[in-house]
C-alpha atoms as a PDB file:
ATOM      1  CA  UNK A   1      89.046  84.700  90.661  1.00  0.00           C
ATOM      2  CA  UNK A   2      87.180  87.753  89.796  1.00  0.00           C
ATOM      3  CA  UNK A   3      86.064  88.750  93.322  1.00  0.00           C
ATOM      4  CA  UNK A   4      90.124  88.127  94.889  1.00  0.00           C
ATOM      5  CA  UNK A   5      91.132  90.670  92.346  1.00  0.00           C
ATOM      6  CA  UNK A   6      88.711  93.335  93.325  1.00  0.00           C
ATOM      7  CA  UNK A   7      89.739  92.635  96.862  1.00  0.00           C
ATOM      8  CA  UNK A   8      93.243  92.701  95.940  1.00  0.00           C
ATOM      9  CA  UNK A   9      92.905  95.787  94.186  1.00  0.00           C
ATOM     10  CA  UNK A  10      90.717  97.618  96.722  1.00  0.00           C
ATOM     11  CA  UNK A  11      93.739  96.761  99.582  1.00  0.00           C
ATOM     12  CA  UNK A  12      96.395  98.335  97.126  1.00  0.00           C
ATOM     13  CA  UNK A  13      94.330 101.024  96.582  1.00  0.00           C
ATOM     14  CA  UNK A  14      93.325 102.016 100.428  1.00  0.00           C
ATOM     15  CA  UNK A  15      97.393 101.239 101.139  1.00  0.00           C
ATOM     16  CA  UNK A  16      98.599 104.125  98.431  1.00  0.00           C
ATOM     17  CA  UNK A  17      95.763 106.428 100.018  1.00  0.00           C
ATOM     18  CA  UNK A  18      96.686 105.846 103.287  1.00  0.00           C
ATOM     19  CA  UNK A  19     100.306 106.144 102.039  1.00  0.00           C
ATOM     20  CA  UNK A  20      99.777 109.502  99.939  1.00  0.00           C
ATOM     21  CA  UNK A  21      97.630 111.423 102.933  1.00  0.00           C
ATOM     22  CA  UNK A  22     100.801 110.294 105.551  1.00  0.00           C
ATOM     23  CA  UNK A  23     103.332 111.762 102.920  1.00  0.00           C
ATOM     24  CA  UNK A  24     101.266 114.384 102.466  1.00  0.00           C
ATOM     25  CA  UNK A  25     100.615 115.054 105.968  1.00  0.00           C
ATOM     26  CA  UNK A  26     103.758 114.987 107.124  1.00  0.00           C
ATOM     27  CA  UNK A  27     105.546 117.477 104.302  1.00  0.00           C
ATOM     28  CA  UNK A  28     102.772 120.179 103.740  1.00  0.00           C
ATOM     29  CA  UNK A  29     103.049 118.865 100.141  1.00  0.00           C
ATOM     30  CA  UNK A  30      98.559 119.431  99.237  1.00  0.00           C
ATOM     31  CA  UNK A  31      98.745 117.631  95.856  1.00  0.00           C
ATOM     32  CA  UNK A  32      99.833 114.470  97.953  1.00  0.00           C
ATOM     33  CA  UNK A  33      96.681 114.731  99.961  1.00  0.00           C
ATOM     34  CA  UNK A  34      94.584 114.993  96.459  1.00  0.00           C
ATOM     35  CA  UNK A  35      96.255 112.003  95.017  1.00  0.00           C
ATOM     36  CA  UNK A  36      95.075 110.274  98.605  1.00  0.00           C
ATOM     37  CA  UNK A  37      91.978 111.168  98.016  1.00  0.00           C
ATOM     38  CA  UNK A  38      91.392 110.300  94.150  1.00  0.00           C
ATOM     39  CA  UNK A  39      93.079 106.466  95.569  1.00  0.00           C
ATOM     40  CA  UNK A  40      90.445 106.384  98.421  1.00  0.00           C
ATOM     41  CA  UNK A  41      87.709 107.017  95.765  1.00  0.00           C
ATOM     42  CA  UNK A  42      88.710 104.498  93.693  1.00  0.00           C
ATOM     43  CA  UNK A  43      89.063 101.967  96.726  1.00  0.00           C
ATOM     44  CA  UNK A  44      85.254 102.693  97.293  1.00  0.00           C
ATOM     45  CA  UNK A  45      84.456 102.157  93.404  1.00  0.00           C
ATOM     46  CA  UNK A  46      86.588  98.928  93.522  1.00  0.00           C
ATOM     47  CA  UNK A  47      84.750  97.887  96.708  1.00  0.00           C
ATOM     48  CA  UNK A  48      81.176  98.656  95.751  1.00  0.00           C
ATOM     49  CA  UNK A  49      81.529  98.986  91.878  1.00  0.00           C
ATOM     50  CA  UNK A  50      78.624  98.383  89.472  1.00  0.00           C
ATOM     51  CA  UNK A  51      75.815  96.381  89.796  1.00  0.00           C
ATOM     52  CA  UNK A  52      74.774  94.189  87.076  1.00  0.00           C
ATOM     53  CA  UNK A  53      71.134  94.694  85.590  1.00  0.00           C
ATOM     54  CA  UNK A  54      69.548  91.584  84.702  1.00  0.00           C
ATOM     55  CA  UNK A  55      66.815  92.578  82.207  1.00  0.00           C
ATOM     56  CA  UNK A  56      64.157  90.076  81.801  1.00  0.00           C
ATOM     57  CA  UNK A  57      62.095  89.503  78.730  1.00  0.00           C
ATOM     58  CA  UNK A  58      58.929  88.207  78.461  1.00  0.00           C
END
């Protein structure tokens, strides 16, 4: 369940990116562009995320 909320996340987060840099494109508006691009980062955190260390004592 875990992993199909990441991926559902990461979608909604590249569609608002991809949403923000049209808008943005389209009016001239720049702050729409940055909001794009803080959503697109946060699709590639959601995608790739943390890893996990597994620490193994002897």
């Amino acid at each position: 369940m875990k992993t199909f909320l990441r991926i559902i996340l990461a979608v909604a987060f590249l569609f608002i990116a991809l949403s923000f840099y049209s808008y943005g494109n389209t009016t001239g508006a720049f702050i729409f562009v940055v909001l794009g691009f803080c959503f697109e980062g946060l699709f590639w955190f959601q995608l790739f995320g943390k890893k996990k260390r597994v620490v193994h004592h002897p």
